[in-house]
PDB file of N, CA and C in Angstrom:
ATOM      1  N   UNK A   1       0.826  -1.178   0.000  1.00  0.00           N
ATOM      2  CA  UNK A   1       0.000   0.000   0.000  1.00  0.00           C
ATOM      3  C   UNK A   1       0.878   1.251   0.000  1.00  0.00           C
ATOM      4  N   UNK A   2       1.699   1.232   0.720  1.00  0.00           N
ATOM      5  CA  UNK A   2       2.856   2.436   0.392  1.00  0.00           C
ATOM      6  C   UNK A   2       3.216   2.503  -0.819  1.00  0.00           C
ATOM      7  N   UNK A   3       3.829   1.687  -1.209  1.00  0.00           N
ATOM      8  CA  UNK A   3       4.404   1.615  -2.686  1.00  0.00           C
ATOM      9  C   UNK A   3       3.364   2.084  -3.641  1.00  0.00           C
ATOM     10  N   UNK A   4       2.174   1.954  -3.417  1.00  0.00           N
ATOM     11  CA  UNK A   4       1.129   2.198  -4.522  1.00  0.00           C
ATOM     12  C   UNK A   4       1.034   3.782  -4.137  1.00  0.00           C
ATOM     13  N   UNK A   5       0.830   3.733  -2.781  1.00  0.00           N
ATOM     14  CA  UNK A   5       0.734   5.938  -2.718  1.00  0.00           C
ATOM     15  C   UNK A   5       1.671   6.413  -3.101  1.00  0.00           C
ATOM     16  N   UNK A   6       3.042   6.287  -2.980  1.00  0.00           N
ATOM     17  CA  UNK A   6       4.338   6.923  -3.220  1.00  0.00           C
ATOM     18  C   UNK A   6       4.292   6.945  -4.514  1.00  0.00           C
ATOM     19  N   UNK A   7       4.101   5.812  -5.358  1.00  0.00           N
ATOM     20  CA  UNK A   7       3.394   6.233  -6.940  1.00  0.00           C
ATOM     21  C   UNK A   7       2.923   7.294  -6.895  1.00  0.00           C
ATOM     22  N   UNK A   8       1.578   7.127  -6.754  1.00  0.00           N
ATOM     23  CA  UNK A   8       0.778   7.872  -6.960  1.00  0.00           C
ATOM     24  C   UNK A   8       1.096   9.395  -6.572  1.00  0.00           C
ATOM     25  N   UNK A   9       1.731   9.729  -5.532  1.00  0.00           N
ATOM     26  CA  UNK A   9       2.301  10.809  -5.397  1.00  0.00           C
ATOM     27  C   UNK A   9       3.632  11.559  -6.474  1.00  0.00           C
ATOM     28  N   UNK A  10       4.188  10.312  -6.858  1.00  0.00           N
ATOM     29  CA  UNK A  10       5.315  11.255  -8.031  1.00  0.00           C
ATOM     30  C   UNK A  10       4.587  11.072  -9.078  1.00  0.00           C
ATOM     31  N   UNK A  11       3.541   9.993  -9.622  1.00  0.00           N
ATOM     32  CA  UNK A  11       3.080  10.448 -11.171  1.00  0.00           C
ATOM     33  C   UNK A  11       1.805  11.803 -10.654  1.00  0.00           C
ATOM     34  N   UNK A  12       1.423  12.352  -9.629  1.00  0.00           N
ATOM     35  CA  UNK A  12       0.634  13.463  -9.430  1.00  0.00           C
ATOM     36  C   UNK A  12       1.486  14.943  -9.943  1.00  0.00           C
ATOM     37  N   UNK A  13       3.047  14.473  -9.423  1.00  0.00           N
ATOM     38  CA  UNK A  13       4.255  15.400  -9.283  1.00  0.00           C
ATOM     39  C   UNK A  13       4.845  15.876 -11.068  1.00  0.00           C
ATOM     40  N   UNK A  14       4.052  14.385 -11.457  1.00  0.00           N
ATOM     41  CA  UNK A  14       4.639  14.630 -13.278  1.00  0.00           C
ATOM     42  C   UNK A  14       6.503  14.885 -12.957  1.00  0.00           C
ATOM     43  N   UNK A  15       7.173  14.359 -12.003  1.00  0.00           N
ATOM     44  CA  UNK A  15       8.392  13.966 -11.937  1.00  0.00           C
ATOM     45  C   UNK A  15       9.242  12.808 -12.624  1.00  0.00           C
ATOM     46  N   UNK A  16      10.389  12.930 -13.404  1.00  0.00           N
ATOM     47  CA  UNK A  16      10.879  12.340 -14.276  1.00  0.00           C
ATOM     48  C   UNK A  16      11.882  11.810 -13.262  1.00  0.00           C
ATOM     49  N   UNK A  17      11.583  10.489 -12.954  1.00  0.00           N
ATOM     50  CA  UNK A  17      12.821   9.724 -11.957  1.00  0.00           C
ATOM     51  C   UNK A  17      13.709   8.913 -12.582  1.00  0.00           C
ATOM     52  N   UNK A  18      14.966   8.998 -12.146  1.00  0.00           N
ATOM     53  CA  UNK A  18      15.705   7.815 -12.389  1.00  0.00           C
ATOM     54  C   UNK A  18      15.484   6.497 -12.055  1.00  0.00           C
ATOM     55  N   UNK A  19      15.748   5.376 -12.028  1.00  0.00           N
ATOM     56  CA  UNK A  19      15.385   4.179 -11.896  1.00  0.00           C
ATOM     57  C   UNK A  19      15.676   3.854 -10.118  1.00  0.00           C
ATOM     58  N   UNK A  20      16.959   4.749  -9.912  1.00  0.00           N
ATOM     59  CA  UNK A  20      17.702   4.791  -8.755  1.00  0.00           C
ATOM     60  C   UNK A  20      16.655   5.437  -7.266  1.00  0.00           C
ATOM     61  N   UNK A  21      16.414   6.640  -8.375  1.00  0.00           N
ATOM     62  CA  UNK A  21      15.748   7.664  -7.393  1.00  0.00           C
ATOM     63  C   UNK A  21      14.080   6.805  -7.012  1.00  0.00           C
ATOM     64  N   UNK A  22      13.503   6.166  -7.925  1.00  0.00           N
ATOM     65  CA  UNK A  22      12.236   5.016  -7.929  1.00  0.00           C
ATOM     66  C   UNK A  22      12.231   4.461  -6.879  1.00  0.00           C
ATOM     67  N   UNK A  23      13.953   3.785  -6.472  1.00  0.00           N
ATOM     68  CA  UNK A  23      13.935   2.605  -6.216  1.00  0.00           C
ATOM     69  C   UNK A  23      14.398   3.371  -4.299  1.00  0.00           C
ATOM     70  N   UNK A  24      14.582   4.611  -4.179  1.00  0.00           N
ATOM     71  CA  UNK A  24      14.981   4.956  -2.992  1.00  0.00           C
ATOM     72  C   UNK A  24      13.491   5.579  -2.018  1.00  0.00           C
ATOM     73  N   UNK A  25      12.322   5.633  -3.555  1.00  0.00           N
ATOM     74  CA  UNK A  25      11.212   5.925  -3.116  1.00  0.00           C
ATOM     75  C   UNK A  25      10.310   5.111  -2.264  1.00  0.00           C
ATOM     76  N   UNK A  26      10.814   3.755  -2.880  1.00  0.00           N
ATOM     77  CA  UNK A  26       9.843   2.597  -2.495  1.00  0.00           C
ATOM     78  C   UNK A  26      10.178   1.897  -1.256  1.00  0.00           C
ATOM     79  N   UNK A  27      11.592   2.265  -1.332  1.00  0.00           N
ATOM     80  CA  UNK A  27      12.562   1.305  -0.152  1.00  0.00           C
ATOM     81  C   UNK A  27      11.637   1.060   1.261  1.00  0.00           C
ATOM     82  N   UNK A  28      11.766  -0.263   2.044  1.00  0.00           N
ATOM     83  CA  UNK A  28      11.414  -0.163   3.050  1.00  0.00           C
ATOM     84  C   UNK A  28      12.612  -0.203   3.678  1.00  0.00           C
ATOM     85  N   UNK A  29      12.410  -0.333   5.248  1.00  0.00           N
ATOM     86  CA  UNK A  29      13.611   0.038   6.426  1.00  0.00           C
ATOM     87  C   UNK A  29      13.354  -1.649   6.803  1.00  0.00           C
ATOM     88  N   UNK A  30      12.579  -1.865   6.875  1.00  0.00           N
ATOM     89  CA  UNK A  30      12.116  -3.844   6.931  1.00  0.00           C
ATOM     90  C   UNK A  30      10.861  -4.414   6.219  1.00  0.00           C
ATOM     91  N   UNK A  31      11.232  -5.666   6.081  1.00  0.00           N
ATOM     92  CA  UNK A  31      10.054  -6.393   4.961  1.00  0.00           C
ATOM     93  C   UNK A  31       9.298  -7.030   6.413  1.00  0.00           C
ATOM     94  N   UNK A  32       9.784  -7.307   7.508  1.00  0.00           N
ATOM     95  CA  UNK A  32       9.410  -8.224   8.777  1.00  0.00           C
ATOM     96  C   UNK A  32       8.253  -6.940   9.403  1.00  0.00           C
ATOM     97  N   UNK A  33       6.992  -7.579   9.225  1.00  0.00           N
ATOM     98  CA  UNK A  33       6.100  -6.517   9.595  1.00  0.00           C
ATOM     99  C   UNK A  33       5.667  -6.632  10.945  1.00  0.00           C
ATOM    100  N   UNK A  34       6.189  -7.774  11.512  1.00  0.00           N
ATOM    101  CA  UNK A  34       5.909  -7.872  13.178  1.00  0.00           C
ATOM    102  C   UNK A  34       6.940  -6.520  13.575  1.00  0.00           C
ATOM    103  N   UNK A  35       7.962  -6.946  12.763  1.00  0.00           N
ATOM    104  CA  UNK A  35       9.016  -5.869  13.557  1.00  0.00           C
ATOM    105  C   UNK A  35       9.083  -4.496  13.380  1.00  0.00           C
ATOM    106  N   UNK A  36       8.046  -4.179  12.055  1.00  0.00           N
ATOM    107  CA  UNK A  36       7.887  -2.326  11.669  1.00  0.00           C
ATOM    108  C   UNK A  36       7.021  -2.519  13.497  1.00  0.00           C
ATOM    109  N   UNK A  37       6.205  -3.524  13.595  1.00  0.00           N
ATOM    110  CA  UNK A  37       4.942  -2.939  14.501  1.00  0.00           C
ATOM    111  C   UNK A  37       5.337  -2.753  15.977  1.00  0.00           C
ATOM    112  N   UNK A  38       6.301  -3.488  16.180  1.00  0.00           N
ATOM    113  CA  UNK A  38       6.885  -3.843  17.630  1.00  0.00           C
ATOM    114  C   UNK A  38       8.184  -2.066  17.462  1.00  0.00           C
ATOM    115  N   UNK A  39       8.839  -1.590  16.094  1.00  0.00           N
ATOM    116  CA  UNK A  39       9.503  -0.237  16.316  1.00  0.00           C
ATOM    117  C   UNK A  39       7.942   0.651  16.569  1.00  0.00           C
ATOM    118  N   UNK A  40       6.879   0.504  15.860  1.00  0.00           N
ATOM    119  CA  UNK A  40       6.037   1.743  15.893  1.00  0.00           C
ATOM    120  C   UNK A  40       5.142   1.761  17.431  1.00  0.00           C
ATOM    121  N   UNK A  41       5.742   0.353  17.903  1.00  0.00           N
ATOM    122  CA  UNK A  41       5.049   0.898  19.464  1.00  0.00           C
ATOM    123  C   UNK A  41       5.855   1.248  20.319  1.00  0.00           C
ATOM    124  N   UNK A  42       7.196   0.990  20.142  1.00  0.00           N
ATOM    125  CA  UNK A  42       7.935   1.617  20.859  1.00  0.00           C
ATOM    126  C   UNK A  42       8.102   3.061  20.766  1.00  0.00           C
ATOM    127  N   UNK A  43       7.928   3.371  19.625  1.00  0.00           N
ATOM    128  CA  UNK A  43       7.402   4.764  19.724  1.00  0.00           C
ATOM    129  C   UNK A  43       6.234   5.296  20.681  1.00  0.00           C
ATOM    130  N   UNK A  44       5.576   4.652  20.318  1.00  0.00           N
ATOM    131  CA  UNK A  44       4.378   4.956  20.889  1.00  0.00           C
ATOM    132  C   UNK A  44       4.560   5.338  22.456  1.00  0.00           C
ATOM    133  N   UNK A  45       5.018   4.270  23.485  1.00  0.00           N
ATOM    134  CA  UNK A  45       5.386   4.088  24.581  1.00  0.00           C
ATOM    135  C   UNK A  45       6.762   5.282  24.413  1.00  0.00           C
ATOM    136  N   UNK A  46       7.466   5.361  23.871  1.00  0.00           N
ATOM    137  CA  UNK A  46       8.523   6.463  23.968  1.00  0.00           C
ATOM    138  C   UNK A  46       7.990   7.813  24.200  1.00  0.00           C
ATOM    139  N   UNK A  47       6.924   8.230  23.422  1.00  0.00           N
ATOM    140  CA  UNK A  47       6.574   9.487  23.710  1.00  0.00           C
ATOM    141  C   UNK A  47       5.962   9.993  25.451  1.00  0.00           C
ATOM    142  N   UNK A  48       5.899   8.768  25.458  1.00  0.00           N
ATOM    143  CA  UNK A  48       4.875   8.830  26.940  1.00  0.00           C
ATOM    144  C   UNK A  48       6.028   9.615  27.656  1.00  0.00           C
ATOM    145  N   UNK A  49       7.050   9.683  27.680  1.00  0.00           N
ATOM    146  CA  UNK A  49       7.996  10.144  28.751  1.00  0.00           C
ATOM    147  C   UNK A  49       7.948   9.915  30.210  1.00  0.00           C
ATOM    148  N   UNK A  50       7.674   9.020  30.175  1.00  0.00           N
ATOM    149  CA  UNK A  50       7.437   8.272  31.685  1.00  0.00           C
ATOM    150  C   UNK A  50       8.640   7.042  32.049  1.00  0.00           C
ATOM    151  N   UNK A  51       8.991   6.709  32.818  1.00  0.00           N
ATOM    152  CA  UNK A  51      10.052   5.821  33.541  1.00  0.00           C
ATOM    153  C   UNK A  51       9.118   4.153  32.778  1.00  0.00           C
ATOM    154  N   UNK A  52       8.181   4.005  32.767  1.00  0.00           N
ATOM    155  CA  UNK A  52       7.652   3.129  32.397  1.00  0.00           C
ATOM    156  C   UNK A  52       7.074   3.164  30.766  1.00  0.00           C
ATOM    157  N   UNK A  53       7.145   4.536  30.421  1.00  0.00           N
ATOM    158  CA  UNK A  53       7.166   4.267  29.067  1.00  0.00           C
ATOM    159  C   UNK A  53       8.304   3.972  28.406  1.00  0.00           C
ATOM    160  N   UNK A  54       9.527   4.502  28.740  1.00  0.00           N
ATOM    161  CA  UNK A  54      10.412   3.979  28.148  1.00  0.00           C
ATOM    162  C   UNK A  54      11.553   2.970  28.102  1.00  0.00           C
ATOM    163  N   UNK A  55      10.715   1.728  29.379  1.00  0.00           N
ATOM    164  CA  UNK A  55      11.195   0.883  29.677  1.00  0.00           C
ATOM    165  C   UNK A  55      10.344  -0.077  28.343  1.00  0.00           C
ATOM    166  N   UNK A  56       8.970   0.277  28.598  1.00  0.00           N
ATOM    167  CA  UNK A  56       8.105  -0.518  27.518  1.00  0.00           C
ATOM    168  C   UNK A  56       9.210   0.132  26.336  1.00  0.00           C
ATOM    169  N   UNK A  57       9.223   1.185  26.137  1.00  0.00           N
ATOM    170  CA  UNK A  57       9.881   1.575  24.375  1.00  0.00           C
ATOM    171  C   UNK A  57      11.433   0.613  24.289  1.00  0.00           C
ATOM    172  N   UNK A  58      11.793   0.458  25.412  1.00  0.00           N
ATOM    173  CA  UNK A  58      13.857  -0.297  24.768  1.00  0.00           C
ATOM    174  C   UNK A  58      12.620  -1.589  24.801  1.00  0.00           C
ATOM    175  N   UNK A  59      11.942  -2.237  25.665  1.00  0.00           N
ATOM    176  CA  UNK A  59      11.341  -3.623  25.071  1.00  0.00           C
ATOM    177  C   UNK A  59      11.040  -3.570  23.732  1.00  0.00           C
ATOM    178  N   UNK A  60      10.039  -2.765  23.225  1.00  0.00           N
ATOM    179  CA  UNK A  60       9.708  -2.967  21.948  1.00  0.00           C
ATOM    180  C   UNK A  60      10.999  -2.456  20.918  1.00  0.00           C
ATOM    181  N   UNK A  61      11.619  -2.058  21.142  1.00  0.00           N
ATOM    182  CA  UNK A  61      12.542  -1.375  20.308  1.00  0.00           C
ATOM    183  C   UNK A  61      13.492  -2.886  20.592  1.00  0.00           C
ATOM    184  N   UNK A  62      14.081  -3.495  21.261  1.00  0.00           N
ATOM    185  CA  UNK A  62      14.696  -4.447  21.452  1.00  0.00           C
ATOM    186  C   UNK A  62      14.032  -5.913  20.312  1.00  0.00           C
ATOM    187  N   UNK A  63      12.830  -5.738  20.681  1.00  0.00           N
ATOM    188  CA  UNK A  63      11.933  -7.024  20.196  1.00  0.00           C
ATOM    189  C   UNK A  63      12.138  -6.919  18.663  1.00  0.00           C
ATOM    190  N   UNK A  64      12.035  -5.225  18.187  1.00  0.00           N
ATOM    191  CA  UNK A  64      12.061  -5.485  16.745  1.00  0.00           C
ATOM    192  C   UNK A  64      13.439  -5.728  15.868  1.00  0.00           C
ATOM    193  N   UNK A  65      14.881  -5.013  17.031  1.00  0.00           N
ATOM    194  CA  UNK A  65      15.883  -5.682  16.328  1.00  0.00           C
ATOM    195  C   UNK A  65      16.175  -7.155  16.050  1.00  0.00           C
ATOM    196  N   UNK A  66      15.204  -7.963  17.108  1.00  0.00           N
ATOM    197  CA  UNK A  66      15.018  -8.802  17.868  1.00  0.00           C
ATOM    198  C   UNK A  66      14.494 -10.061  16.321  1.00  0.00           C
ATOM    199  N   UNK A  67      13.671  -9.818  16.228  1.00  0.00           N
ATOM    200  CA  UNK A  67      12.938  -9.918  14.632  1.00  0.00           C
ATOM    201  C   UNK A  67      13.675  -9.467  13.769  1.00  0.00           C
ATOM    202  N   UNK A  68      14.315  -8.265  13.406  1.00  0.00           N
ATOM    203  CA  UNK A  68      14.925  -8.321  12.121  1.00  0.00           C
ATOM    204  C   UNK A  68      16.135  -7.337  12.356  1.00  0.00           C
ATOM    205  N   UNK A  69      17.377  -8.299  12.621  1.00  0.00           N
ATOM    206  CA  UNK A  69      18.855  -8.106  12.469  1.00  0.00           C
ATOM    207  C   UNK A  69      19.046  -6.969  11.989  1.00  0.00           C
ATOM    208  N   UNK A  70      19.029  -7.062  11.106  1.00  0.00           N
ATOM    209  CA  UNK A  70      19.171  -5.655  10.306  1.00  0.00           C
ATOM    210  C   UNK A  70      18.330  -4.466   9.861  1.00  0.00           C
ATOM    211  N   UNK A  71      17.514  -4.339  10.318  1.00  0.00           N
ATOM    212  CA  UNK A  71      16.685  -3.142  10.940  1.00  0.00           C
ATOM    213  C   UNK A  71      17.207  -1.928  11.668  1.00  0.00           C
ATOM    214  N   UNK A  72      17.875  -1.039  11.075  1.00  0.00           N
ATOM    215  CA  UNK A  72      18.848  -0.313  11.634  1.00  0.00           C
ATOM    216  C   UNK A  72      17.869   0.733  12.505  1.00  0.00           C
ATOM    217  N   UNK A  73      16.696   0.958  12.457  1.00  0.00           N
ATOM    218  CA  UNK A  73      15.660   2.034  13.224  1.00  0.00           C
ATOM    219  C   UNK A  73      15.793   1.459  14.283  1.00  0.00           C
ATOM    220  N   UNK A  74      15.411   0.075  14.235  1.00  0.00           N
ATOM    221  CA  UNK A  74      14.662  -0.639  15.966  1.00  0.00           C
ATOM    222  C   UNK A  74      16.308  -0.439  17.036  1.00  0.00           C
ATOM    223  N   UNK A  75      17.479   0.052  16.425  1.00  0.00           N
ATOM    224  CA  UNK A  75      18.599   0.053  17.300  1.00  0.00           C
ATOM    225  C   UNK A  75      18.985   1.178  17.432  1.00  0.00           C
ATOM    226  N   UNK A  76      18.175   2.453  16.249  1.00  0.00           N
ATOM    227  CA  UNK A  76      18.199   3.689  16.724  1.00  0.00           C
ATOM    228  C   UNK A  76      17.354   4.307  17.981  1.00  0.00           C
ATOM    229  N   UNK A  77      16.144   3.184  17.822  1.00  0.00           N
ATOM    230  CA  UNK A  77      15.036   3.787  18.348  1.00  0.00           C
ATOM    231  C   UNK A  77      15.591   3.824  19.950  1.00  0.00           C
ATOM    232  N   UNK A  78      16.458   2.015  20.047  1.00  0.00           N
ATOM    233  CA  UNK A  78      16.909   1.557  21.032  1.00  0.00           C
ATOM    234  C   UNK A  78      17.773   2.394  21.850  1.00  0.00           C
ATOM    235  N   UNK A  79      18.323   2.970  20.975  1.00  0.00           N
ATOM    236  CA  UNK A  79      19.496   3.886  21.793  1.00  0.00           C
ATOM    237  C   UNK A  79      18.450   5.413  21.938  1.00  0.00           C
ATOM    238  N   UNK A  80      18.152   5.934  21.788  1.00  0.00           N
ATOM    239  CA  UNK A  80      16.763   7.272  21.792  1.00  0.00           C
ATOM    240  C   UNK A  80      16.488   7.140  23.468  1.00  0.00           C
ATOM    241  N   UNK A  81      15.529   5.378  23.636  1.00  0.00           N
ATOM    242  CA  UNK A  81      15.183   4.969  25.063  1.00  0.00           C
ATOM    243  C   UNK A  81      16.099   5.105  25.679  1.00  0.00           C
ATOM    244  N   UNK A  82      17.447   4.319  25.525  1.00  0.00           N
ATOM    245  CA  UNK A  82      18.099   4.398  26.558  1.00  0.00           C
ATOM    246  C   UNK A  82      18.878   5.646  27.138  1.00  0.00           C
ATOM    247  N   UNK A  83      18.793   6.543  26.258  1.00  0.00           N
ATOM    248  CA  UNK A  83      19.781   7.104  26.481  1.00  0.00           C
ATOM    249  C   UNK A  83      18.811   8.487  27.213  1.00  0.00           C
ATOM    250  N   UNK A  84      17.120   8.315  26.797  1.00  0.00           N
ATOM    251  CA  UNK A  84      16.597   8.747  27.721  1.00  0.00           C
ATOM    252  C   UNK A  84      16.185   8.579  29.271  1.00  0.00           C
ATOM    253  N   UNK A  85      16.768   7.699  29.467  1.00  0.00           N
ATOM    254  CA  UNK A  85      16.302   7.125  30.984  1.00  0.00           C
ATOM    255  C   UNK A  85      16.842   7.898  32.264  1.00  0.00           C
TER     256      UNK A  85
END
């Protein structure tokens, strides 16, 4: 569904892309969708700014590097929590 709006947003734009620039449009950060969901609640719980929200946020932020290795957000997100505590 992204991929289809992000279309839809550069052929709205009448933008002439490179194949490169296409392909940086579409990119995801992970294909493992447990693990987009387990970074987007750690967000969630991160904003709370509470001692207990951002114990929940390094869990979920942990869980999704946790799920996908190479997911370079869920270890940004990770360090964000901790380094808020």
């Amino acid at each position: 569904m992204q991929d289809s709006i992000s279309q839809r947003v550069v052929q709205a734009l009448t933008l002439e892309l490179t194949g490169q620039e296409r392909q940086r449009l579409t990119r995801r950060d992970t294909e493992n969708l447990e693990a987009y969901r387990a970074y987007l609640l750690g967000w969630l719980h991160f904003n709370h700014r509470t001692a207990d929200g951002l114990a929940k946020a390094s869990a979920y932020f942990e869980k999704a590097a946790k799920l996908d290795p190479a997911y370079a957000l869920a270890y940004s997100g990770l360090a964000d929590a901790d380094a808020s505590v």
